[in-house]
N, C-alpha and C. Protein backbone atom coordinates (compact mmCIF):
# COMPACT_ATOMS: atom_id res chain seq x y z
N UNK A 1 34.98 19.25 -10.21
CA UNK A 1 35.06 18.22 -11.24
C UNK A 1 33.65 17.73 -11.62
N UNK A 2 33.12 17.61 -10.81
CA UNK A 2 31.49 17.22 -10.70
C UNK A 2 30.82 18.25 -11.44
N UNK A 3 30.85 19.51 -11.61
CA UNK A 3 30.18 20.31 -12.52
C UNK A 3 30.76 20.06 -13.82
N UNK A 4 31.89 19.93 -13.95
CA UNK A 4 32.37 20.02 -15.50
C UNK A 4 31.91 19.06 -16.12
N UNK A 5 31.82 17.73 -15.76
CA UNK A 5 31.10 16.37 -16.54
C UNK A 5 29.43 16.58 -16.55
N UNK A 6 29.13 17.45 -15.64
CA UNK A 6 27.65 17.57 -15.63
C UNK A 6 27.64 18.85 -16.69
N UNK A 7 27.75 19.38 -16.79
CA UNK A 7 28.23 20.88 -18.13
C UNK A 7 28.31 20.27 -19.57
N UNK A 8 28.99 18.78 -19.05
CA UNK A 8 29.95 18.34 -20.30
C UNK A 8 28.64 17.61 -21.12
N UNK A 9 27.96 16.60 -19.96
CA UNK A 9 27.03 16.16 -20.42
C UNK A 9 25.30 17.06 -21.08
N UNK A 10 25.20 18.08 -20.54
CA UNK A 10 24.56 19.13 -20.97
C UNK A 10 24.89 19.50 -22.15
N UNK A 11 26.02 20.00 -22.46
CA UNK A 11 26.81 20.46 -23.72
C UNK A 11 26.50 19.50 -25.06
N UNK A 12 26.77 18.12 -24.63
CA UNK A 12 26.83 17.19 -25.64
C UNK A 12 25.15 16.83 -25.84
N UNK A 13 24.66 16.74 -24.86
CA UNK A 13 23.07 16.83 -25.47
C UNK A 13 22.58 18.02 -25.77
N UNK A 14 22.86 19.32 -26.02
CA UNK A 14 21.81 19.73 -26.53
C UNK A 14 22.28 20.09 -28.26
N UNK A 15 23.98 19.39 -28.06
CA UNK A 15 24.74 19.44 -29.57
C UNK A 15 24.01 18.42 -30.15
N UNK A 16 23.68 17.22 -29.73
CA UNK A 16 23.01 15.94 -30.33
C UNK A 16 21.71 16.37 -30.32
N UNK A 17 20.53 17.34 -29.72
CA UNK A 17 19.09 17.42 -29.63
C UNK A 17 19.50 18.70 -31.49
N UNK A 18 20.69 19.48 -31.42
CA UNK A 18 20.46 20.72 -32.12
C UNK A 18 21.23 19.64 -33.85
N UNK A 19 21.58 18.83 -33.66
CA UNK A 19 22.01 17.80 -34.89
C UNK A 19 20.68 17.35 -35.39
N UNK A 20 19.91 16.52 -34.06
CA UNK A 20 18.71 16.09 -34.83
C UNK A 20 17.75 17.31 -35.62
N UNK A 21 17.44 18.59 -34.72
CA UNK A 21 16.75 19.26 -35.14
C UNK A 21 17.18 19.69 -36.81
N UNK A 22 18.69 20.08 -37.12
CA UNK A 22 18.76 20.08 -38.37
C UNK A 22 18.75 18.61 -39.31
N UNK A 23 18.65 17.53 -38.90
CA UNK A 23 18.66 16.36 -39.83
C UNK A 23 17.12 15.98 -40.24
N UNK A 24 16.02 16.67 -39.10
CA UNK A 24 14.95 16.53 -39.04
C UNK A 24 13.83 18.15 -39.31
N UNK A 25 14.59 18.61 -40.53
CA UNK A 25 14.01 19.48 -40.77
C UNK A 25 12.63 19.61 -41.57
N UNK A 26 12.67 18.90 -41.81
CA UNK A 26 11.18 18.37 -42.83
C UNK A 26 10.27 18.66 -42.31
N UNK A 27 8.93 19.47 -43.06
CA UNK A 27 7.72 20.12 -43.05
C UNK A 27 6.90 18.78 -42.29
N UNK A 28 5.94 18.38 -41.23
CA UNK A 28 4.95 17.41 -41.47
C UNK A 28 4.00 17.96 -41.41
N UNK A 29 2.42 17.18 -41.47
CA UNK A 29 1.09 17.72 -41.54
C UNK A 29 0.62 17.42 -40.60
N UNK A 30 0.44 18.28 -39.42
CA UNK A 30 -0.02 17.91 -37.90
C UNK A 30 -1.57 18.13 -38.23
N UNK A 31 -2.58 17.67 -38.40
CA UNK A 31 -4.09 16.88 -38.10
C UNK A 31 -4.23 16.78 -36.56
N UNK A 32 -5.23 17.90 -36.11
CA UNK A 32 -5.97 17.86 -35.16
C UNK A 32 -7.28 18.62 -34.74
N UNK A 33 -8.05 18.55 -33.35
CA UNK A 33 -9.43 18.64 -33.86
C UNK A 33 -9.73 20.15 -34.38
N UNK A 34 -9.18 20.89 -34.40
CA UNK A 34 -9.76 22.31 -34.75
C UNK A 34 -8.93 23.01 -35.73
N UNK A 35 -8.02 22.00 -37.04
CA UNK A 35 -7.45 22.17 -37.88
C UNK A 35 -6.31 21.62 -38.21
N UNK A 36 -5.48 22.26 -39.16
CA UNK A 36 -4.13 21.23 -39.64
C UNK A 36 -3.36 22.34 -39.75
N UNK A 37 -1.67 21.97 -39.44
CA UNK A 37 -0.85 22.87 -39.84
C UNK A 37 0.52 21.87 -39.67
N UNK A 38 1.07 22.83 -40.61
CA UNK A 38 2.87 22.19 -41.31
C UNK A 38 3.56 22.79 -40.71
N UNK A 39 4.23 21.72 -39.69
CA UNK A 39 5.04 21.73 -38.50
C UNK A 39 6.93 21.58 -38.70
N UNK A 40 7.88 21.70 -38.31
CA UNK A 40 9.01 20.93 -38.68
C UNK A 40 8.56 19.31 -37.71
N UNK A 41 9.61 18.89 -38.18
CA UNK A 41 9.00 17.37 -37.18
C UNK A 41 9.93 17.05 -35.92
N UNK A 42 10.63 18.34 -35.91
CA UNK A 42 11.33 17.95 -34.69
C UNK A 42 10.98 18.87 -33.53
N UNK A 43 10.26 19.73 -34.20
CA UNK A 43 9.29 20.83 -32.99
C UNK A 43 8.18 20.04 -32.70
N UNK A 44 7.92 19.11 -33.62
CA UNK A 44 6.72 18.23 -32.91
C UNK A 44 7.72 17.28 -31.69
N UNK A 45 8.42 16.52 -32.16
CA UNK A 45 8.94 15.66 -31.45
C UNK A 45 9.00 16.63 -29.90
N UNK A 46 9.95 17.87 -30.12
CA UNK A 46 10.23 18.11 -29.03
C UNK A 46 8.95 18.63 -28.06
N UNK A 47 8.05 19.19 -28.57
CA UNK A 47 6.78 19.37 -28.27
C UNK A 47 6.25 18.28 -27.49
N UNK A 48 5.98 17.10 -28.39
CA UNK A 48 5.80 15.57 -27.71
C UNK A 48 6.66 15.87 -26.04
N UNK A 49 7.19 15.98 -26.37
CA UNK A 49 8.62 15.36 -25.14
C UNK A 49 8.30 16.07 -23.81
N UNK A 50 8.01 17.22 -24.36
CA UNK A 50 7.88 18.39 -23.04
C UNK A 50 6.19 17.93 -22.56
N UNK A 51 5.30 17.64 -23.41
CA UNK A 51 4.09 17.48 -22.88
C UNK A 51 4.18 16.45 -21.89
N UNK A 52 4.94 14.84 -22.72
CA UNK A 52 4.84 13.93 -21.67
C UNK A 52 5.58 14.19 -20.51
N UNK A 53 6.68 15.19 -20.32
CA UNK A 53 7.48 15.35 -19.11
C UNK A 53 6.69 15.88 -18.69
N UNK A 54 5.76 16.70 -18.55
CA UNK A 54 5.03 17.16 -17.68
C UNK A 54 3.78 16.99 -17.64
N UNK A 55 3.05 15.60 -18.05
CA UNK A 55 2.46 14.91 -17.50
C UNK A 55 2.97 14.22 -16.59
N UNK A 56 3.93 13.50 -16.98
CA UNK A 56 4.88 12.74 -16.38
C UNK A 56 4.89 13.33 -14.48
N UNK A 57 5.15 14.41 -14.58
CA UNK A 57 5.23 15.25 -13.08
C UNK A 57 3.85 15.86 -12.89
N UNK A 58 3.14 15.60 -13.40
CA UNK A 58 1.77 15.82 -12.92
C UNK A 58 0.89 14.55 -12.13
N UNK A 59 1.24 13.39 -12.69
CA UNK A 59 0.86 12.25 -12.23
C UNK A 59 1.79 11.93 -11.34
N UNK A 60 3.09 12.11 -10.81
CA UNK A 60 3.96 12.00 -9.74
C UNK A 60 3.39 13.03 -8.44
N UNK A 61 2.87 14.05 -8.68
CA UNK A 61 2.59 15.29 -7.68
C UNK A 61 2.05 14.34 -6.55
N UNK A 62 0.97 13.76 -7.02
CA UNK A 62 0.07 13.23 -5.70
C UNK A 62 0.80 12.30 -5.15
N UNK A 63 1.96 11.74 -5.93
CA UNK A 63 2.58 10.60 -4.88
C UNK A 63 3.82 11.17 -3.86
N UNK A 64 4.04 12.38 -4.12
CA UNK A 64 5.30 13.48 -3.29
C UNK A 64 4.92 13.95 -2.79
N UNK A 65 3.25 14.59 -2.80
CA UNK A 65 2.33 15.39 -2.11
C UNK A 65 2.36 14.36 -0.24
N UNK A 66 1.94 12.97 -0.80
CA UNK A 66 1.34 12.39 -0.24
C UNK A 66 2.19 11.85 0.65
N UNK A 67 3.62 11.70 -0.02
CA UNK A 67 5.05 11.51 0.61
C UNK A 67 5.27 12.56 1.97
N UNK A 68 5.35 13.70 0.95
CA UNK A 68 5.85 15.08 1.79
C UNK A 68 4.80 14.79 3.43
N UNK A 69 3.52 15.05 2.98
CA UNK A 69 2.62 14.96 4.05
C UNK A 69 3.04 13.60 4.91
N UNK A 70 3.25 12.72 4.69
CA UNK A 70 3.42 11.29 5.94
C UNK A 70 4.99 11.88 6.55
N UNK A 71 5.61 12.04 5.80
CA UNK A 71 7.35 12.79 6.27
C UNK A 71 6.71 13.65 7.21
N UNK A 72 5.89 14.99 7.23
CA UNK A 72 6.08 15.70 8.22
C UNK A 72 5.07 15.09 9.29
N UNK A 73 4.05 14.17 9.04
CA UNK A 73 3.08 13.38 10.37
C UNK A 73 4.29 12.84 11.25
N UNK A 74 5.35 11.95 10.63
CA UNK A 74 6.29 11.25 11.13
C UNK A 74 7.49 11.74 12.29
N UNK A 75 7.32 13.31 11.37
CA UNK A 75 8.71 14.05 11.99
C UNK A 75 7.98 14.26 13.38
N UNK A 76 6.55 15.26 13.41
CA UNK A 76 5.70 15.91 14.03
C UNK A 76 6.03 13.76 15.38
N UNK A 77 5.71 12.56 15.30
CA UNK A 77 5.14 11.50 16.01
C UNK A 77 6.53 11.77 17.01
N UNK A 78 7.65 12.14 16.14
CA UNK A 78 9.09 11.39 16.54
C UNK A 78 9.53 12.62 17.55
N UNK A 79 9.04 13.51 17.13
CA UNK A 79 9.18 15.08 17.81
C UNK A 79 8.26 14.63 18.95
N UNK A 80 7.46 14.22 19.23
CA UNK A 80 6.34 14.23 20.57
C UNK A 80 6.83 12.50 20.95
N UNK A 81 7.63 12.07 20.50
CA UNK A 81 8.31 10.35 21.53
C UNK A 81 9.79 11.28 22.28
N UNK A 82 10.41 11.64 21.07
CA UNK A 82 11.38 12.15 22.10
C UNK A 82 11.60 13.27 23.02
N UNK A 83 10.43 14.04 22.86
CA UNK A 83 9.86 14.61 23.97
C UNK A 83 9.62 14.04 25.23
N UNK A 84 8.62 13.24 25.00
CA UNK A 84 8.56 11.80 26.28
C UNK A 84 9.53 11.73 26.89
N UNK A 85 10.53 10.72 25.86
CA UNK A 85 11.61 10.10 26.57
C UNK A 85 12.35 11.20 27.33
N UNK A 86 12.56 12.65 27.10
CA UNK A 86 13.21 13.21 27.63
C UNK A 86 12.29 13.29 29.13
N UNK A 87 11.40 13.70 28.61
CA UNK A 87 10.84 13.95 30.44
C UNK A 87 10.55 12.44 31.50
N UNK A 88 10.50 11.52 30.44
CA UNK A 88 10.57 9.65 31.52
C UNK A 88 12.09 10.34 32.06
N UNK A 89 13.07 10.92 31.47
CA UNK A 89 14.40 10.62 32.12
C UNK A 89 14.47 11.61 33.07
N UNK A 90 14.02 12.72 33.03
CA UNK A 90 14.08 13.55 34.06
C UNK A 90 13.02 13.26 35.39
N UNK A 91 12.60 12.59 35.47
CA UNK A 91 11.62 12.11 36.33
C UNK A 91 12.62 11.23 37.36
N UNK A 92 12.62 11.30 38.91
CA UNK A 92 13.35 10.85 39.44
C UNK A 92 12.72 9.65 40.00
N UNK A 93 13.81 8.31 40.15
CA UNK A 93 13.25 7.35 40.54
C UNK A 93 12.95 6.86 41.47
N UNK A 94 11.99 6.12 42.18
CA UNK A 94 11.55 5.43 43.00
C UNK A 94 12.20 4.17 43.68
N UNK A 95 12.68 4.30 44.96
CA UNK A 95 13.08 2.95 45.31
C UNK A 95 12.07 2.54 46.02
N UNK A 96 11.80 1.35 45.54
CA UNK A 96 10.80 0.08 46.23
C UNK A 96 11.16 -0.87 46.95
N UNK A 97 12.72 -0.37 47.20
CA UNK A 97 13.30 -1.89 48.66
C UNK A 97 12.74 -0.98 49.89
């Protein structure tokens, strides 16, 4: 059931991304530094979209990088305590009466 609403929702956006693209068919004049050229304006838009998404995950990298790395210091601390604790328990005890 979980795939079909996720399908469903896929389906219906790229019917609403492929509506705009024909409502937004119009030529524009993209101006930039090493010339000009007549774009549709929804290949710009979508153009736009994809650049910032992946800026977007370019400026996230170092904070998952940095994530990932403390996750495995943590696993690596918790891996060498319960190591310990296993060998404090196998260690037999001392009576002091």
């Amino acid at each position: 059931m979980k795939r079909f609403v996720i399908l469903f929702v896929i389906l219906v956006a790229v019917f609403l991304g492929l509506g705009f693209a024909v409502l937004n068919a119009g030529l524009v004049t993209l101006n930039y530094y090493f010339g000009r050229g007549e774009y549709p304006l929804s290949l710009i838009l979508v153009a736009t979209l994809a650049l910032g998404c992946f800026m977007g995950m370019l400026a996230g990298l170092g904070m998952y990088l940095g994530a990932r790395r403390e996750l495995a210091r943590l696993r690596k601390e918790v891996k060498l305590k319960e190591k310990e604790v296993l060998n404090l328990r196998t260690l037999p005890l001392k009576d002091t009466h």
